[in-house]
PDB file of N, CA and C in Angstrom:
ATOM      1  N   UNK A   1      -0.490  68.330  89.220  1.00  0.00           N
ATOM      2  CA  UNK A   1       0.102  67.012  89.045  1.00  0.00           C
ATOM      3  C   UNK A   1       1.567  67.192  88.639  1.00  0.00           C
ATOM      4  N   UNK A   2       2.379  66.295  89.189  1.00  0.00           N
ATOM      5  CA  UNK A   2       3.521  66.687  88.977  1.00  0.00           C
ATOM      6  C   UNK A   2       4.420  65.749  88.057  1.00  0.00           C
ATOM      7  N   UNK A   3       5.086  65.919  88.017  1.00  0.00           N
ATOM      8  CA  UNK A   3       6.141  64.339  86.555  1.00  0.00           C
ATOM      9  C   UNK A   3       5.865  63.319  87.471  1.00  0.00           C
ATOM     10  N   UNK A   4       6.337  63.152  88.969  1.00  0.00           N
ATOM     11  CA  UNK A   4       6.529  62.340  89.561  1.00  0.00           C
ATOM     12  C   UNK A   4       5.234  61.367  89.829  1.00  0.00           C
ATOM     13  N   UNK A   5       3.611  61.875  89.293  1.00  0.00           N
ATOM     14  CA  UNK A   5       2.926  61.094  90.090  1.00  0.00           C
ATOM     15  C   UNK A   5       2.067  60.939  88.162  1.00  0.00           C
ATOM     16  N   UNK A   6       3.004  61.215  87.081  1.00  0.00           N
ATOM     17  CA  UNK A   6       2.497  60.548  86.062  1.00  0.00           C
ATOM     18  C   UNK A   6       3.578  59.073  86.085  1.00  0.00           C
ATOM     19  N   UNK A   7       4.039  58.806  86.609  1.00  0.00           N
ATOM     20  CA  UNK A   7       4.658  57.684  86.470  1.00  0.00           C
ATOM     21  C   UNK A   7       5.928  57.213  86.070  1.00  0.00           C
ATOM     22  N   UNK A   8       6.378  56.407  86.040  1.00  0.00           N
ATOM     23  CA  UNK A   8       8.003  56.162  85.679  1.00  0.00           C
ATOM     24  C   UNK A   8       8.306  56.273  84.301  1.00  0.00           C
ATOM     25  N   UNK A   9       7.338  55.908  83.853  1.00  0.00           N
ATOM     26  CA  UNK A   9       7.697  56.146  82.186  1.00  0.00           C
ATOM     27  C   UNK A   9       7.687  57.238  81.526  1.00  0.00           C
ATOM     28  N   UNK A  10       7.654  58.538  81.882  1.00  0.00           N
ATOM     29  CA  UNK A  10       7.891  59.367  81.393  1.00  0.00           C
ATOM     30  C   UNK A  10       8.751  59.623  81.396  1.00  0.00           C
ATOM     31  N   UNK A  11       9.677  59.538  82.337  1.00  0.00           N
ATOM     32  CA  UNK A  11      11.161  59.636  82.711  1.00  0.00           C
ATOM     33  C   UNK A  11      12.292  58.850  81.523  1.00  0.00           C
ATOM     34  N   UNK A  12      12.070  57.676  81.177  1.00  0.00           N
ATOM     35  CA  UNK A  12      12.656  57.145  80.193  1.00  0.00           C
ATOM     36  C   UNK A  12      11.130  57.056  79.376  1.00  0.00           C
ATOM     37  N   UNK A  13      11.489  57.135  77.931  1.00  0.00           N
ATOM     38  CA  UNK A  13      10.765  56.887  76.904  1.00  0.00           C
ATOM     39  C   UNK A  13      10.568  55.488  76.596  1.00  0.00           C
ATOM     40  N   UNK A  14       9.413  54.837  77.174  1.00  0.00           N
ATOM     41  CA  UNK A  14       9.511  53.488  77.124  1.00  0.00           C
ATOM     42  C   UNK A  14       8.917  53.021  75.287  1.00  0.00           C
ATOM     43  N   UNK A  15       9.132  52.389  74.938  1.00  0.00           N
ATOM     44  CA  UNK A  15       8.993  52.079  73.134  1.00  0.00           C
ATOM     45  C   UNK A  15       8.196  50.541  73.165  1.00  0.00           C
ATOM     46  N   UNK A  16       8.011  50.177  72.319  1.00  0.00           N
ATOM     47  CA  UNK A  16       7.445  49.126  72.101  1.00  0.00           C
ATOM     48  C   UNK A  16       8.151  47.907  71.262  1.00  0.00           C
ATOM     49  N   UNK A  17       9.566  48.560  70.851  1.00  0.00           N
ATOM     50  CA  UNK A  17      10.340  48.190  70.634  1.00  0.00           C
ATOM     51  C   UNK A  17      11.581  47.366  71.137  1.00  0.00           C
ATOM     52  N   UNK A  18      12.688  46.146  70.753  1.00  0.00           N
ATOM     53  CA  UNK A  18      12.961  45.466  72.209  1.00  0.00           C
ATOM     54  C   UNK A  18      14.302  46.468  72.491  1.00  0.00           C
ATOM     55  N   UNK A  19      14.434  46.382  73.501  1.00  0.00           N
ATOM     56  CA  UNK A  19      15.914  47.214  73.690  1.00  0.00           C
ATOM     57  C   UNK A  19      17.557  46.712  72.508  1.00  0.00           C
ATOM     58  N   UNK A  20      17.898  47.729  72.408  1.00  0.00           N
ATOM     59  CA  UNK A  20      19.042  47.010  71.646  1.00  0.00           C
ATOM     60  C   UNK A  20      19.977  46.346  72.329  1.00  0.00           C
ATOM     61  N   UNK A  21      19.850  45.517  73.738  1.00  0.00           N
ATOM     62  CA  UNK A  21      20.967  44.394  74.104  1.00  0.00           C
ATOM     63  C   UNK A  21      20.399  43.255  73.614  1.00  0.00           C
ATOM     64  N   UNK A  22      19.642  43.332  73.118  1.00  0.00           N
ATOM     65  CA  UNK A  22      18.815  42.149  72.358  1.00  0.00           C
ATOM     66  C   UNK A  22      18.910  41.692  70.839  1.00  0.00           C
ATOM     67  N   UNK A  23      19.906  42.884  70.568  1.00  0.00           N
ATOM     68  CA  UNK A  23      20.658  42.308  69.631  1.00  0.00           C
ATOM     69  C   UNK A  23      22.431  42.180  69.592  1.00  0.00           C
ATOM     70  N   UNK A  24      22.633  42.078  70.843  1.00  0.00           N
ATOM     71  CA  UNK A  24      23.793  42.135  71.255  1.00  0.00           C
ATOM     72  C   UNK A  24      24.318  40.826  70.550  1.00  0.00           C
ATOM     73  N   UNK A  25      25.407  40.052  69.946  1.00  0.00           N
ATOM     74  CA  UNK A  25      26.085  38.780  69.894  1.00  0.00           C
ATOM     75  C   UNK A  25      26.405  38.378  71.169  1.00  0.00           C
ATOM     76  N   UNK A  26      26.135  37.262  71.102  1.00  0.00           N
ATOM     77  CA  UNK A  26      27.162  36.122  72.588  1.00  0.00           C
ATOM     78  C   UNK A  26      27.992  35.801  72.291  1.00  0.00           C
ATOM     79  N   UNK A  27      28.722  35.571  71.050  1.00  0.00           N
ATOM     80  CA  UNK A  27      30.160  35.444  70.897  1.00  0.00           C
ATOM     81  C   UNK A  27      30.719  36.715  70.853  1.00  0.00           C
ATOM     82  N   UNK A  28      30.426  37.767  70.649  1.00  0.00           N
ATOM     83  CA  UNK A  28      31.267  39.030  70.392  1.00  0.00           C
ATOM     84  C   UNK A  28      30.926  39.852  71.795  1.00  0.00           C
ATOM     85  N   UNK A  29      30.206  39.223  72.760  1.00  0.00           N
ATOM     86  CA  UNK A  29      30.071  39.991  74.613  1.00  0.00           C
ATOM     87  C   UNK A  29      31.542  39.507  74.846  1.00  0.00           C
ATOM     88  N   UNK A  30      32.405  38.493  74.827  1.00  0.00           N
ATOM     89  CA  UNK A  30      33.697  38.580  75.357  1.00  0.00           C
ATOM     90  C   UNK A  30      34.725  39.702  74.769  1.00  0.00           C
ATOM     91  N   UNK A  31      35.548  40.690  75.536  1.00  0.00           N
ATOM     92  CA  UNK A  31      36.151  41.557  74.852  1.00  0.00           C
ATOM     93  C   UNK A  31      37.119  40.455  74.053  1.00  0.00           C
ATOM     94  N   UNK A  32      37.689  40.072  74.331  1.00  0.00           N
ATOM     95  CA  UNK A  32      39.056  38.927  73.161  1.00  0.00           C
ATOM     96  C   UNK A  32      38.628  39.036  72.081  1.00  0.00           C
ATOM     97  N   UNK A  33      37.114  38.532  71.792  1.00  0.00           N
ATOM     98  CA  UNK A  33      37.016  38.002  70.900  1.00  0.00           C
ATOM     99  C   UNK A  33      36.385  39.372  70.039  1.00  0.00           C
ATOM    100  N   UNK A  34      36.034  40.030  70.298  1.00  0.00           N
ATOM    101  CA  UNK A  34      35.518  41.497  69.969  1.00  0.00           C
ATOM    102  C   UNK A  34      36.753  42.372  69.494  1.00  0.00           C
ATOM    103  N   UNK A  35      37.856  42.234  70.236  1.00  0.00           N
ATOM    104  CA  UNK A  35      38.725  42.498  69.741  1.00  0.00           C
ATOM    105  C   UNK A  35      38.993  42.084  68.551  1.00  0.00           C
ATOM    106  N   UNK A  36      39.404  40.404  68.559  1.00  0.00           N
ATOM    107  CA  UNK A  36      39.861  39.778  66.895  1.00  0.00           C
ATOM    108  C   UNK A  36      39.005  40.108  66.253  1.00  0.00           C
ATOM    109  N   UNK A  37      37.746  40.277  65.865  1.00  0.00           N
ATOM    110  CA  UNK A  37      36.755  41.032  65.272  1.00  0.00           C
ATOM    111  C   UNK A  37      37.234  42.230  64.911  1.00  0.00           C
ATOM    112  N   UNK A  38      37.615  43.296  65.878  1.00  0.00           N
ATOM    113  CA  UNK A  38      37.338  44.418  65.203  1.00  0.00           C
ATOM    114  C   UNK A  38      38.538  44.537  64.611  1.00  0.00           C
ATOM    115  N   UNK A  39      39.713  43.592  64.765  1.00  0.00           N
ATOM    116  CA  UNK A  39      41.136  44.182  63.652  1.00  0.00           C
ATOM    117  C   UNK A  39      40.902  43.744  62.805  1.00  0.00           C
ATOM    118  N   UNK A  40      40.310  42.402  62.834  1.00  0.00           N
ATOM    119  CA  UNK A  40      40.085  42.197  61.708  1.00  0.00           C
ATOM    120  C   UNK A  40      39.198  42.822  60.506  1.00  0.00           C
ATOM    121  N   UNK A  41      38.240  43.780  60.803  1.00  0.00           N
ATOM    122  CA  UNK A  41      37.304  44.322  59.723  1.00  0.00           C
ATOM    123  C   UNK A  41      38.170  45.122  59.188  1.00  0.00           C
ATOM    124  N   UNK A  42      39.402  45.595  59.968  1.00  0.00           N
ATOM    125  CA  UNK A  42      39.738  46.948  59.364  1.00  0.00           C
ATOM    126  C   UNK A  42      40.762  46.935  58.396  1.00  0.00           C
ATOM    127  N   UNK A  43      41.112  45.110  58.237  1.00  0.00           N
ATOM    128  CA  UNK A  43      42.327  44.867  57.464  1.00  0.00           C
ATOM    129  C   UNK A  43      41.507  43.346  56.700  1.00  0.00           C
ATOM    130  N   UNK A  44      40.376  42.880  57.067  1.00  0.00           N
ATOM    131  CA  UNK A  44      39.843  42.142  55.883  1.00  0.00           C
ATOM    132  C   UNK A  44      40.696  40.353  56.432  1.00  0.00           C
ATOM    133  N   UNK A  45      42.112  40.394  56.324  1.00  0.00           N
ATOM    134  CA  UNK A  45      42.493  39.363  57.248  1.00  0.00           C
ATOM    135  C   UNK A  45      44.069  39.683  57.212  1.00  0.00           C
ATOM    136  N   UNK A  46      44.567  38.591  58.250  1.00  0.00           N
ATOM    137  CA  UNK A  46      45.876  39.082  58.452  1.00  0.00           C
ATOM    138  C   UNK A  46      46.323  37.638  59.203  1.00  0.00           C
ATOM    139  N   UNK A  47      47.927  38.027  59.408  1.00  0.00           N
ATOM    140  CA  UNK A  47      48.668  36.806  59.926  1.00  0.00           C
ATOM    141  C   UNK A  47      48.167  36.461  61.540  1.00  0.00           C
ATOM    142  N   UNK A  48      48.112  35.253  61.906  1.00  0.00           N
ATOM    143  CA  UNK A  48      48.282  34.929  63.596  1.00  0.00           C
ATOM    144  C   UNK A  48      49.060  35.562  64.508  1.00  0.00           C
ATOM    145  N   UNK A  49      50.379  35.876  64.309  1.00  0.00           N
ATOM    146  CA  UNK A  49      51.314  36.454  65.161  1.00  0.00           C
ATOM    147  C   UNK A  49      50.510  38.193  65.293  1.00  0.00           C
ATOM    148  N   UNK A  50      50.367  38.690  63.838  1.00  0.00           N
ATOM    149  CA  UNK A  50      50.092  40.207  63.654  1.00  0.00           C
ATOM    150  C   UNK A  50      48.766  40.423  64.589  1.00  0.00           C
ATOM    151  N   UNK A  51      47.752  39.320  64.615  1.00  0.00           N
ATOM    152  CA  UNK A  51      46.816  39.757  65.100  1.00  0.00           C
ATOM    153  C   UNK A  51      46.609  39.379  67.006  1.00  0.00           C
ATOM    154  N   UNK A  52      47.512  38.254  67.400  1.00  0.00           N
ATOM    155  CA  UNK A  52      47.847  38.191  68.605  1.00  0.00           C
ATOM    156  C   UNK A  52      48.248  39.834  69.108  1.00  0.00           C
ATOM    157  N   UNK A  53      49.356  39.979  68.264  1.00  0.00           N
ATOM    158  CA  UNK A  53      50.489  41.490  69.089  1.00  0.00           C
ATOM    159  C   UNK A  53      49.698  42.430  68.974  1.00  0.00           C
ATOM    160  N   UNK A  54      48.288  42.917  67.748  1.00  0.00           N
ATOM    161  CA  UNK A  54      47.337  43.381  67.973  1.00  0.00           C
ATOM    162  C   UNK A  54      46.633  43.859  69.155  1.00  0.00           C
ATOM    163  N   UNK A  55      45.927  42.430  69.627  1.00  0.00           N
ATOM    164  CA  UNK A  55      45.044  42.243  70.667  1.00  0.00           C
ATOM    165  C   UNK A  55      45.727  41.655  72.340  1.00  0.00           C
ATOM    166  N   UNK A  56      47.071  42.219  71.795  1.00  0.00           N
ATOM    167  CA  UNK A  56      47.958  41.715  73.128  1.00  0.00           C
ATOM    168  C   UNK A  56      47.057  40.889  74.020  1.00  0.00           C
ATOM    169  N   UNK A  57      47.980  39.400  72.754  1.00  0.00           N
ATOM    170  CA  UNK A  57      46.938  37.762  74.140  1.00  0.00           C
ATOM    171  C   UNK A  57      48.500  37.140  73.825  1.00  0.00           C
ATOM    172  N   UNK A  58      48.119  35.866  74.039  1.00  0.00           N
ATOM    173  CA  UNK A  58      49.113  34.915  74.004  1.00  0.00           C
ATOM    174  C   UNK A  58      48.765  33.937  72.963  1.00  0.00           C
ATOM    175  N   UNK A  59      49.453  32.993  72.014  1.00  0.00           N
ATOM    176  CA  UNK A  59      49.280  31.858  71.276  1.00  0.00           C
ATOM    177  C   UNK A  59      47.852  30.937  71.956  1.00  0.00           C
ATOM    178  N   UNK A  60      47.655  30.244  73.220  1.00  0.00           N
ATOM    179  CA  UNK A  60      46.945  29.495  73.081  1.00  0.00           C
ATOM    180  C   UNK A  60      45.874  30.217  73.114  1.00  0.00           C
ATOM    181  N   UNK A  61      45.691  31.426  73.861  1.00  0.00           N
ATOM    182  CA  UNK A  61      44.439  32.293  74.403  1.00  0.00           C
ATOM    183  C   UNK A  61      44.135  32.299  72.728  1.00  0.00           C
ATOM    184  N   UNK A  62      44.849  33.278  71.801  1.00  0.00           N
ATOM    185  CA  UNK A  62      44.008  33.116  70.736  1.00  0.00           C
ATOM    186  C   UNK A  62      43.561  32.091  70.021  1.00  0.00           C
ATOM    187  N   UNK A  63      44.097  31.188  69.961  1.00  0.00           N
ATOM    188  CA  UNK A  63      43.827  30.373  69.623  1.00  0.00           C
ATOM    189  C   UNK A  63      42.476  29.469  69.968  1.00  0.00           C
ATOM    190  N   UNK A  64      42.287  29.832  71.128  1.00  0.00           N
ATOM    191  CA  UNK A  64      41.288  28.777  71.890  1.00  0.00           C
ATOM    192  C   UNK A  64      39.758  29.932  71.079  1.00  0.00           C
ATOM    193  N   UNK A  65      40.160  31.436  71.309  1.00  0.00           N
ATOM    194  CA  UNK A  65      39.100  32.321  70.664  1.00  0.00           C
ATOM    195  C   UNK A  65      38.602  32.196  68.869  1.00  0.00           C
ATOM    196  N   UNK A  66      40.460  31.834  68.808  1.00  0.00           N
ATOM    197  CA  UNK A  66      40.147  31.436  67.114  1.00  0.00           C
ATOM    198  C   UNK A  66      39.127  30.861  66.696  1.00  0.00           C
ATOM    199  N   UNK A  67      38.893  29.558  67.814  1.00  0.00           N
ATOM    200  CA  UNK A  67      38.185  28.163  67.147  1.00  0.00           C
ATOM    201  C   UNK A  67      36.584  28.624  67.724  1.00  0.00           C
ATOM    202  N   UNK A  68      36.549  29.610  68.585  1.00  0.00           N
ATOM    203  CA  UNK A  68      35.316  30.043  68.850  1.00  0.00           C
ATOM    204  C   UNK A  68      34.955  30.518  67.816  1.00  0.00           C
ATOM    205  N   UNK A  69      35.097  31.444  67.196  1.00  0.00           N
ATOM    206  CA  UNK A  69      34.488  32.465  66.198  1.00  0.00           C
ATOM    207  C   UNK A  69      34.433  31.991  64.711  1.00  0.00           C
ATOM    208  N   UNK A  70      35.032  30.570  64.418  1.00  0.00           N
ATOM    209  CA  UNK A  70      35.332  29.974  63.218  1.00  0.00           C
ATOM    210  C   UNK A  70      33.961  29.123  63.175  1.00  0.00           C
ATOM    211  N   UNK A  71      33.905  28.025  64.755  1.00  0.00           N
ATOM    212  CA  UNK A  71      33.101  27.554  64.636  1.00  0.00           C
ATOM    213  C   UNK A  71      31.426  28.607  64.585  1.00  0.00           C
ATOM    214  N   UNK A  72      31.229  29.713  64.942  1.00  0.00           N
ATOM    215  CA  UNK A  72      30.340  30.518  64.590  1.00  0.00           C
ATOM    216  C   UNK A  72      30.091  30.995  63.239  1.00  0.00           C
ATOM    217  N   UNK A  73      31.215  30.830  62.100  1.00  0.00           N
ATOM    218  CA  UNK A  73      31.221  30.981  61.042  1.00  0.00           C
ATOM    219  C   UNK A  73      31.773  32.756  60.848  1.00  0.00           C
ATOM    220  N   UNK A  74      32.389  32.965  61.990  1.00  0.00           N
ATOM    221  CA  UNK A  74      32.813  34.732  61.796  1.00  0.00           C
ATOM    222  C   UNK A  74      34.463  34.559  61.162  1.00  0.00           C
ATOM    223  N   UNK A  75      35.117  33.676  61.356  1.00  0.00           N
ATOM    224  CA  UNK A  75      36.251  33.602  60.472  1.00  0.00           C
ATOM    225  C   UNK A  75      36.723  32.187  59.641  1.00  0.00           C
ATOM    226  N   UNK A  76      37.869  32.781  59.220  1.00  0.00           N
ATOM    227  CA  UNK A  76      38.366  31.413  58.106  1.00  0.00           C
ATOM    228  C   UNK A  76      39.784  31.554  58.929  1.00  0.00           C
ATOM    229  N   UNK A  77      40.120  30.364  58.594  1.00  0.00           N
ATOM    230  CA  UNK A  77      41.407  30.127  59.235  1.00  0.00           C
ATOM    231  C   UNK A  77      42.011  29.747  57.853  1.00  0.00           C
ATOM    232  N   UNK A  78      42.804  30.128  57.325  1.00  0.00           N
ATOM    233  CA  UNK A  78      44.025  28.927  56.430  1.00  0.00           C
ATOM    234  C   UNK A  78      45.855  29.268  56.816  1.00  0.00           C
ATOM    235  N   UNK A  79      46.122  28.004  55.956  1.00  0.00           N
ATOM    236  CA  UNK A  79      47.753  28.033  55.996  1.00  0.00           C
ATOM    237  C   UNK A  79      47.908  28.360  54.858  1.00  0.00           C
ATOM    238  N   UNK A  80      49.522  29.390  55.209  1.00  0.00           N
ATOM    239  CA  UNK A  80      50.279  29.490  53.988  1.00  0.00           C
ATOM    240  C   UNK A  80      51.809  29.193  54.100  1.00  0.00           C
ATOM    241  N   UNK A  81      52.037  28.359  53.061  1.00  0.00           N
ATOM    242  CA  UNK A  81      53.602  28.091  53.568  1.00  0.00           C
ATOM    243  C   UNK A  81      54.253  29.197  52.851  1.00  0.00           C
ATOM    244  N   UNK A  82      55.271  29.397  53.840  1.00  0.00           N
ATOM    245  CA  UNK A  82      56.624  30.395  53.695  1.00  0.00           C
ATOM    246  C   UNK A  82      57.381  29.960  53.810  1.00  0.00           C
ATOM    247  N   UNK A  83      58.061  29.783  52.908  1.00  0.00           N
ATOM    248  CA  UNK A  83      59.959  28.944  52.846  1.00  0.00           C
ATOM    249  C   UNK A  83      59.350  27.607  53.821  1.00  0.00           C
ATOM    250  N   UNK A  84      60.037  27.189  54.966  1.00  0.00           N
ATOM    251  CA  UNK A  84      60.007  26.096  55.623  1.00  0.00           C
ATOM    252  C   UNK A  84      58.291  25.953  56.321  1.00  0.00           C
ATOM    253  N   UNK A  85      58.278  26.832  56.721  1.00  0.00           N
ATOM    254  CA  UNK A  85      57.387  27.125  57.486  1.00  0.00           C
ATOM    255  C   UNK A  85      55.637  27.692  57.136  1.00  0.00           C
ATOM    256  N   UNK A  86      54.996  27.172  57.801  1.00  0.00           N
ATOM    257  CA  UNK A  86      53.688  27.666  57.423  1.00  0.00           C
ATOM    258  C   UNK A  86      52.695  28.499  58.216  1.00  0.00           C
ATOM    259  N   UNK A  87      52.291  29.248  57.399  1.00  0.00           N
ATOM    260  CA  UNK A  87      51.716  30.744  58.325  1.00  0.00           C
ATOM    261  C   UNK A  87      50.457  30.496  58.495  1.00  0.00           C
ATOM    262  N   UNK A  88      50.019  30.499  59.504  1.00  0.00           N
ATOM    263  CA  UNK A  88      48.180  30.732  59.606  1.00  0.00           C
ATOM    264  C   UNK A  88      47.700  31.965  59.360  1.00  0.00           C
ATOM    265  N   UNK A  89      46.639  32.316  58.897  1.00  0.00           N
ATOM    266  CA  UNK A  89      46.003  33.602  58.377  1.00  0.00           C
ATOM    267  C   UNK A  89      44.507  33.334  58.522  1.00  0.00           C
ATOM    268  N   UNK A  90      44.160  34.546  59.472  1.00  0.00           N
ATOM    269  CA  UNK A  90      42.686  34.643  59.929  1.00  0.00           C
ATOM    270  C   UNK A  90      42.140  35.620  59.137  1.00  0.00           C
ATOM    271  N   UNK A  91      41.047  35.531  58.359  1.00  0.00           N
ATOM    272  CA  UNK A  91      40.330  36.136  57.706  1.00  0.00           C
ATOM    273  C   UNK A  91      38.862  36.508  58.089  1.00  0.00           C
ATOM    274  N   UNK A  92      37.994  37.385  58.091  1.00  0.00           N
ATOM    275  CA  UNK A  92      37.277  37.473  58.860  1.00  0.00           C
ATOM    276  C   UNK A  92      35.911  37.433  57.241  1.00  0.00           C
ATOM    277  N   UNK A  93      34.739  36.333  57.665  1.00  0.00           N
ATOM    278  CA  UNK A  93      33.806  36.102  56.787  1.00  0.00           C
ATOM    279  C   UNK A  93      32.990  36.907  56.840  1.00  0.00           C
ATOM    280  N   UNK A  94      32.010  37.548  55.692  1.00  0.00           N
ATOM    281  CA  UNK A  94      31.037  38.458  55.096  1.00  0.00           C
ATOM    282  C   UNK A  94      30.053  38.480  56.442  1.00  0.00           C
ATOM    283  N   UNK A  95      29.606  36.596  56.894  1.00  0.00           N
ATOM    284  CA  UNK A  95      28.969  36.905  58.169  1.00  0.00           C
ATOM    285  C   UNK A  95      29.365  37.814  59.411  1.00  0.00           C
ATOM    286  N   UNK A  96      30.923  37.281  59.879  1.00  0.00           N
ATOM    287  CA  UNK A  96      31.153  37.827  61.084  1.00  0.00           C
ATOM    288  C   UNK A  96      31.421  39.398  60.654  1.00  0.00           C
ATOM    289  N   UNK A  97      31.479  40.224  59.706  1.00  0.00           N
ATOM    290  CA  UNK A  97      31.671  41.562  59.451  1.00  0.00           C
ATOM    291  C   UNK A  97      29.765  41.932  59.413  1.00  0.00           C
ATOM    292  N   UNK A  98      29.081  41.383  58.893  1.00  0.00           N
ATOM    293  CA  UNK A  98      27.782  41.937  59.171  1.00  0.00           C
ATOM    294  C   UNK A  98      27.615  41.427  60.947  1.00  0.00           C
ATOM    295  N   UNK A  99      27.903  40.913  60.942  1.00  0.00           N
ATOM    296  CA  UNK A  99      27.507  40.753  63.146  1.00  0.00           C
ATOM    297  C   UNK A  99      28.002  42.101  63.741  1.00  0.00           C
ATOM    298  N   UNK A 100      29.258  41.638  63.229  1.00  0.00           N
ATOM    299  CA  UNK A 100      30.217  42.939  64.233  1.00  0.00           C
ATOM    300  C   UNK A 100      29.463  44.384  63.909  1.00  0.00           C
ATOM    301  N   UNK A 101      29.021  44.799  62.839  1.00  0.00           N
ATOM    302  CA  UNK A 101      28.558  45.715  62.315  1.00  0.00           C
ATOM    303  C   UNK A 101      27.248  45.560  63.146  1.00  0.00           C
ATOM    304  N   UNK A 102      26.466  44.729  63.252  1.00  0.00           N
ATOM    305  CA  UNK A 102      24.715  44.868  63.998  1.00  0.00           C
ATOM    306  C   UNK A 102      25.152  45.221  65.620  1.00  0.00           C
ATOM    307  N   UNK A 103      26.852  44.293  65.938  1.00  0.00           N
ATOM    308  CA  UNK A 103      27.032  44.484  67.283  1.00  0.00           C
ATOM    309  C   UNK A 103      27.445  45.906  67.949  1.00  0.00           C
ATOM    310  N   UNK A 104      28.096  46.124  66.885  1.00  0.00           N
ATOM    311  CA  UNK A 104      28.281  47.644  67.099  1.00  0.00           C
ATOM    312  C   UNK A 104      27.357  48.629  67.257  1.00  0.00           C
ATOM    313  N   UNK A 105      26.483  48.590  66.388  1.00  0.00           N
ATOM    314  CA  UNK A 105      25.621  49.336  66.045  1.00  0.00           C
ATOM    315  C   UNK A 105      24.925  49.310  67.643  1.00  0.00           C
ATOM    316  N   UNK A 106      24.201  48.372  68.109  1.00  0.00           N
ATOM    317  CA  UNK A 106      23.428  47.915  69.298  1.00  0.00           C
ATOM    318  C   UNK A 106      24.026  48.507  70.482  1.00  0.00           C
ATOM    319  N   UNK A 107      25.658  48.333  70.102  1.00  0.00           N
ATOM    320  CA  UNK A 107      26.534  49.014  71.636  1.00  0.00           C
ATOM    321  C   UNK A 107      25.909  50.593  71.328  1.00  0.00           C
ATOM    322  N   UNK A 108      26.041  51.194  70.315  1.00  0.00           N
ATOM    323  CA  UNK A 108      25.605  52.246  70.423  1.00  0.00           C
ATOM    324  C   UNK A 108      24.425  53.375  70.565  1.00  0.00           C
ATOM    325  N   UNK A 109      23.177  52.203  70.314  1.00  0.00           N
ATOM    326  CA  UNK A 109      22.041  53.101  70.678  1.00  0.00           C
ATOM    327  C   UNK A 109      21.959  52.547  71.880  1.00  0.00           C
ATOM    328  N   UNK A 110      22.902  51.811  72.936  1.00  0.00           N
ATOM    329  CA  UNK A 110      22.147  51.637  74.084  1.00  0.00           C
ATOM    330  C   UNK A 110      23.504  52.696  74.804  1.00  0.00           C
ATOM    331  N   UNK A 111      24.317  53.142  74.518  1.00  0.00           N
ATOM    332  CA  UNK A 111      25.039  54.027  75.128  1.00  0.00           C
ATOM    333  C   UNK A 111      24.409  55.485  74.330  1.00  0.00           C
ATOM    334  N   UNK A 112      24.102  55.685  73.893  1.00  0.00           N
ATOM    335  CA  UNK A 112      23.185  57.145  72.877  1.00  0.00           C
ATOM    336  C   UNK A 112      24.309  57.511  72.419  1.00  0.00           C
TER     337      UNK A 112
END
């Protein structure tokens, strides 16, 4: 008897377990937004401009991602005024750093 006529599953180790794209995020499958995610863990939060030139996008593009991931509860948005002017600052919440962390994790046992 040969591998080939015990069947397909020997070939991959089938588990009983669900695959890890099943814990993939649907907000964090778009790279953009995976991106603002991941600068953000590594700096906790930072200015709008810093994290655009980051993730080389444009003002509205992030912006439109901003309001994605806020309304998911993965960031905070606030203002800070500077002299005339007022700065937005994206901060990334305890939730969206444990996601990114499960999302990561998932990219990686399904790449080994």
């Amino acid at each position: 008897m040969t591998d080939r006529d015990a069947g397909p599953a020997t070939a991959l180790d089938a588990t009983p377990a669900p695959h890890p794209r099943t814990e993939l995020d649907a907000e964090l499958s778009a790279p953009l937004r995976l991106s603002i995610v991941a600068a953000l863990s590594r700096v906790g939060e930072a200015e709008f401009a810093a994290v655009r030139d980051a993730v080389e996008t444009n003002d509205a593009e992030l912006s439109r991602q901003v309001s994605r991931l806020e309304k998911a509860g993965y960031l905070e948005v606030s203002k800070q005024r500077s002299g005339r002017y007022a700065k937005t600052w994206l901060s990334l919440t305890a939730e969206g750093l444990a996601v990114f962390r499960g999302h990561v994790d998932a990219l990686r046992r399904i790449t080994g």
